[in-house]
N, C-alpha and C. Protein backbone atom coordinates (compact mmCIF):
# COMPACT_ATOMS: atom_id res chain seq x y z
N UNK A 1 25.41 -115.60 -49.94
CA UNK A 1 25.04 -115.79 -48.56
C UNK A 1 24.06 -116.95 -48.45
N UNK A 2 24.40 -117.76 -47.29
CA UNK A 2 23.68 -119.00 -47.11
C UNK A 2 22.70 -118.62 -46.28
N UNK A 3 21.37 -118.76 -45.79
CA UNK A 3 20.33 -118.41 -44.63
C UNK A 3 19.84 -119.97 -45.02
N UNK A 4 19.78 -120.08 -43.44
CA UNK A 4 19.48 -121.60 -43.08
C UNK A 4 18.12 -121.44 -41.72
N UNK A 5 16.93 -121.37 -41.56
CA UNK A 5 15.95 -121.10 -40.83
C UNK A 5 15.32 -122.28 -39.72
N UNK A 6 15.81 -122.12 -38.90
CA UNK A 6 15.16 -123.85 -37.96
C UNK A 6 14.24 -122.99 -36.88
N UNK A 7 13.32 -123.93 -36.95
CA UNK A 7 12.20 -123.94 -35.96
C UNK A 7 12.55 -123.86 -34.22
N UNK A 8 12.41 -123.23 -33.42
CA UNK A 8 13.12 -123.88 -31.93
C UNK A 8 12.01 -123.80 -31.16
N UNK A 9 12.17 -124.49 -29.71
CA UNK A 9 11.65 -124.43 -29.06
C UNK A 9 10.29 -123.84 -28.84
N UNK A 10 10.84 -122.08 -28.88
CA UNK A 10 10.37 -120.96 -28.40
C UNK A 10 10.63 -119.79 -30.09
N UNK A 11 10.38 -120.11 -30.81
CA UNK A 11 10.49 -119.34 -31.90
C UNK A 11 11.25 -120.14 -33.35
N UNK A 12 12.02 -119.49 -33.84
CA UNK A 12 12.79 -119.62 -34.97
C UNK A 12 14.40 -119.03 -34.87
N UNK A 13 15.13 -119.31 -35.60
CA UNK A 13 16.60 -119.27 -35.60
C UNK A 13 17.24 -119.09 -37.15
N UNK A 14 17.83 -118.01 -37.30
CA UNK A 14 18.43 -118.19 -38.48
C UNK A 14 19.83 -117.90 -38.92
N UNK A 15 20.47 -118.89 -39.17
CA UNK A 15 21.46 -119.04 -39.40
C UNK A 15 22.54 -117.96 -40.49
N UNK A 16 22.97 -117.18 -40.58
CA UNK A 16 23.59 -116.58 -42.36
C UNK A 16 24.88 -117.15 -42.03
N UNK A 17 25.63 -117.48 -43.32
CA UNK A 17 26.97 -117.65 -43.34
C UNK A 17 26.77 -117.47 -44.65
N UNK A 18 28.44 -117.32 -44.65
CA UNK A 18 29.30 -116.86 -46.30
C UNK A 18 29.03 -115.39 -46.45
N UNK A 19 28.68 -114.96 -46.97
CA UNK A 19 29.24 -113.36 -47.28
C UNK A 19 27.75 -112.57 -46.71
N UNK A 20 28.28 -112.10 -45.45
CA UNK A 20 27.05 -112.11 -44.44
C UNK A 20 27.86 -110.64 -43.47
N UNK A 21 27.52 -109.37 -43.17
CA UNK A 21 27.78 -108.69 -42.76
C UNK A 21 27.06 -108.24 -41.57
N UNK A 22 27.37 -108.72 -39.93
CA UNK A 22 26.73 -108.20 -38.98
C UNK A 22 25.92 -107.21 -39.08
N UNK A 23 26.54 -106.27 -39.50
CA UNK A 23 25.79 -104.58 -39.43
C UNK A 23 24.81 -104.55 -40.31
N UNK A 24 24.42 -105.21 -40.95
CA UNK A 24 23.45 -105.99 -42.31
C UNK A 24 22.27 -106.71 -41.45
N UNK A 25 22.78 -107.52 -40.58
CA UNK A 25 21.25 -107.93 -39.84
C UNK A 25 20.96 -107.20 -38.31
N UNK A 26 21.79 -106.81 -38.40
CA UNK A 26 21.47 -105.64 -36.95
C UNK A 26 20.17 -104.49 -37.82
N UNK A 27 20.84 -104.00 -39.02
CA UNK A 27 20.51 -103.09 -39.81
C UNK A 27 18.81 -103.82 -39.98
N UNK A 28 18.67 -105.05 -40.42
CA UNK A 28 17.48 -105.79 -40.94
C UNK A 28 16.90 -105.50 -39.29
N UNK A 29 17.10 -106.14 -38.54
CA UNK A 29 16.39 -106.24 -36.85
C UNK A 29 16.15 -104.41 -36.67
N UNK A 30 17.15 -103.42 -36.55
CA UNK A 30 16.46 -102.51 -36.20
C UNK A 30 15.03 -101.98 -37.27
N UNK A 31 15.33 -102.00 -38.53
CA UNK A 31 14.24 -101.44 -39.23
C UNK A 31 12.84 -102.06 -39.21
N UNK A 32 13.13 -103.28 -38.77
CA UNK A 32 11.66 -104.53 -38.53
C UNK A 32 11.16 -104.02 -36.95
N UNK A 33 11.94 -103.66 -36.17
CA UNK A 33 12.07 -102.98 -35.05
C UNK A 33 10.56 -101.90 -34.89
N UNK A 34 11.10 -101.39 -35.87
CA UNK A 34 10.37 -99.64 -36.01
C UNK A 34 10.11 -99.53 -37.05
N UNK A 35 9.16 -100.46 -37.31
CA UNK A 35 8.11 -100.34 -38.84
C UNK A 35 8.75 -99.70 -40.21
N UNK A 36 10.41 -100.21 -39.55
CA UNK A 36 10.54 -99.61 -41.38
C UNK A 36 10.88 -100.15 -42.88
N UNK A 37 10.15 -101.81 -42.33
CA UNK A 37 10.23 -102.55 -43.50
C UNK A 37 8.95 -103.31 -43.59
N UNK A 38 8.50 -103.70 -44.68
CA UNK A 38 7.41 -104.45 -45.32
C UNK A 38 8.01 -105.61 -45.41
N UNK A 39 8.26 -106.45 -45.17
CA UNK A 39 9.24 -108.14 -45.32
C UNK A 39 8.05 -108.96 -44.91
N UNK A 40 7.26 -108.59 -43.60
CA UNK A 40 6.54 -109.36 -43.00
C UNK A 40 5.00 -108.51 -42.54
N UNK A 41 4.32 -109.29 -42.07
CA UNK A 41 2.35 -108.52 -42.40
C UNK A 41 2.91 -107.61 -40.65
N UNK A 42 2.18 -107.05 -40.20
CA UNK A 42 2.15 -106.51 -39.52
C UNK A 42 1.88 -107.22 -38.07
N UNK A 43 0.80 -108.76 -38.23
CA UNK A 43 0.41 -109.74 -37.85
C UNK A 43 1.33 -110.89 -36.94
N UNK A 44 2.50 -111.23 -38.22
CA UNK A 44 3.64 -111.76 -38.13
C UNK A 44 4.33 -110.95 -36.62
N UNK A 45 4.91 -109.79 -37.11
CA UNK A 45 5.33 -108.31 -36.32
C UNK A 45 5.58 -109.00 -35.28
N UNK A 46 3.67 -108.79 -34.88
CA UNK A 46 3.21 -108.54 -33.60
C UNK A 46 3.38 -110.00 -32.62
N UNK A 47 3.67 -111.24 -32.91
CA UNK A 47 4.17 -112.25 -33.07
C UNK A 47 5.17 -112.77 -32.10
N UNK A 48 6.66 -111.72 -32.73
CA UNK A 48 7.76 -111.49 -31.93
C UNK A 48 8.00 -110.66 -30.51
N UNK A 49 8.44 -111.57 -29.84
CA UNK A 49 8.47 -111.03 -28.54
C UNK A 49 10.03 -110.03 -28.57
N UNK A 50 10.95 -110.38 -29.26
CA UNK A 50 12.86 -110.95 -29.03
C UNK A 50 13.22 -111.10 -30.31
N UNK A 51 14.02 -110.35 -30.58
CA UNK A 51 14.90 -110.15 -31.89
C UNK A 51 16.27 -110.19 -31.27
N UNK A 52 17.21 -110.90 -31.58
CA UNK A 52 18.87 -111.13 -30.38
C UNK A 52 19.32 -111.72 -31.85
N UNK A 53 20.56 -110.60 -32.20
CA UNK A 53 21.75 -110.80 -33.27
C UNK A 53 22.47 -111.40 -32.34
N UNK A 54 23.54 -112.76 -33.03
CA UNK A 54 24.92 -113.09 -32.37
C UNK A 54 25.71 -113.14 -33.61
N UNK A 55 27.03 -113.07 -33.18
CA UNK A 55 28.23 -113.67 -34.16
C UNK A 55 28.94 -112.61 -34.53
N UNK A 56 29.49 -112.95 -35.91
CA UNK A 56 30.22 -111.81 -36.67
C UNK A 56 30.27 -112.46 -37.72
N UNK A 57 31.07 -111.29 -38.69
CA UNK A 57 30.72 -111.42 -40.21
C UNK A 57 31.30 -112.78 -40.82
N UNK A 58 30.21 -112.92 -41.73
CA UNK A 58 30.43 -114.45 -41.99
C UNK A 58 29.86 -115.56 -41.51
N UNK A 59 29.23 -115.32 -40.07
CA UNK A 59 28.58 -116.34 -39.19
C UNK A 59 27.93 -115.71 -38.43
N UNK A 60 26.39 -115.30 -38.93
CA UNK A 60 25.72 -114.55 -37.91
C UNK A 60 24.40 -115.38 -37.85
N UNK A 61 24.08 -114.80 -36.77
CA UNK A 61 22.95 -115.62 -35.87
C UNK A 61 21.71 -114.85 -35.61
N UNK A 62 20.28 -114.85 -35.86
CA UNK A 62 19.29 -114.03 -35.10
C UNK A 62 18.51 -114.94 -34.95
N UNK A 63 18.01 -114.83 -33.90
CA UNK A 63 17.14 -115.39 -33.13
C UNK A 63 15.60 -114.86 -32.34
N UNK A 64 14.76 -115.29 -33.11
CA UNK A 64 13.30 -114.60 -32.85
C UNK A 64 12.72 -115.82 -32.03
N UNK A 65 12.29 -114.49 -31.05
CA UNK A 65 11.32 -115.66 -29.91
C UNK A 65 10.09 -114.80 -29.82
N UNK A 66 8.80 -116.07 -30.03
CA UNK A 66 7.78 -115.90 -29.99
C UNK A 66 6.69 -116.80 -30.62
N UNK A 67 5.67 -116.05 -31.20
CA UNK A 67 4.78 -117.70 -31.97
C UNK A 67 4.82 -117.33 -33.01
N UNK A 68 5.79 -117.87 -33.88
CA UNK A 68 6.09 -117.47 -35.40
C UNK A 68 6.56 -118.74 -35.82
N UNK A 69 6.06 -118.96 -37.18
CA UNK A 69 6.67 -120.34 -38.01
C UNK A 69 7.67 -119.90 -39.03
N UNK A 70 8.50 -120.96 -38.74
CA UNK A 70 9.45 -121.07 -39.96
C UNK A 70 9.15 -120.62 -41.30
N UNK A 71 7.74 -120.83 -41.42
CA UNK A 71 7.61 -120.58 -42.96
C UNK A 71 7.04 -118.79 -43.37
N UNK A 72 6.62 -118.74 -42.32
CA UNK A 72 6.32 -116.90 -41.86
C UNK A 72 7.61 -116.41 -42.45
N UNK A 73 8.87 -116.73 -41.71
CA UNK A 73 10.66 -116.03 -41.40
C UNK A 73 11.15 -116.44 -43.23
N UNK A 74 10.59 -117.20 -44.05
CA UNK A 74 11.47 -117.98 -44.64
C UNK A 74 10.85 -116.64 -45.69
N UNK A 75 9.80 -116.60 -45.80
CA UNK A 75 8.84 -115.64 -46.82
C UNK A 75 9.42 -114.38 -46.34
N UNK A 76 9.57 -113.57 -45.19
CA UNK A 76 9.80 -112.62 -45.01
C UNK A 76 11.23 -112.15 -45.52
N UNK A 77 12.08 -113.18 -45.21
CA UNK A 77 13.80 -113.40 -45.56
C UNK A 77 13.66 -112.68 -47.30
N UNK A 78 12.80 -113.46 -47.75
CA UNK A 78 12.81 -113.18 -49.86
C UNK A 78 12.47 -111.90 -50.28
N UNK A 79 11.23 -111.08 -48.75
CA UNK A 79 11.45 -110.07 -49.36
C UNK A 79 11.97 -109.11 -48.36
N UNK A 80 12.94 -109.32 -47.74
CA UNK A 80 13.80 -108.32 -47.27
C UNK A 80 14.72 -107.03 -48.02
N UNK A 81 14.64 -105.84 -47.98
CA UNK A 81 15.57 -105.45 -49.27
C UNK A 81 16.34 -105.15 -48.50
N UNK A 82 16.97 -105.58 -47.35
CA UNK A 82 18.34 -105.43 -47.01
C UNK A 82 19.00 -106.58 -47.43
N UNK A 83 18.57 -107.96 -47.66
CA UNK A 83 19.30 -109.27 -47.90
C UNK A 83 19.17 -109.42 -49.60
N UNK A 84 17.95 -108.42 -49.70
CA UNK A 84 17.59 -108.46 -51.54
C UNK A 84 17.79 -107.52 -52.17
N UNK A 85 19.01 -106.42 -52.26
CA UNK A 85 18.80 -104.77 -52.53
C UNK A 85 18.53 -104.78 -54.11
């Protein structure tokens, strides 16, 4: 799986393609949702306004809006144990 992270406007954007399963980052967004992952400080968290999955498998899209840096999302991504089991 490819994760590709760009800065926008109003938050950050991250790209997955190649062997990338929707229900995999829905799965990542709800548990970050409702405190049930350590990936990111609590700080970060509080940060995000907007968590919005698009796409389907193979080409999925989430999109966090709020005041968060790229390099916050990029650290959190490594220790995800849904993307790292």
């Amino acid at each position: 799986m490819k994760k590709e992270v760009n800065a926008t406007g109003n938050g950050v954007k991250i790209a997955f393609t190649g062997e990338v399963k929707k229900e995999n980052i829905v799965k990542m967004v709800e548990n970050c949702a409702t405190g049930q992952c350590e990936c990111m400080s609590d700080e970060t968290k509080q940060k995000i306004r907007k968590m919005e999955v698009r796409g389907e498998d193979g080409a999925v899209e989430l999109e966090l809006t709020g005041d968060v840096a790229k390099k916050e999302i990029e650290a959190a991504l490594k220790r995800s144990n849904v993307l790292n089991p």
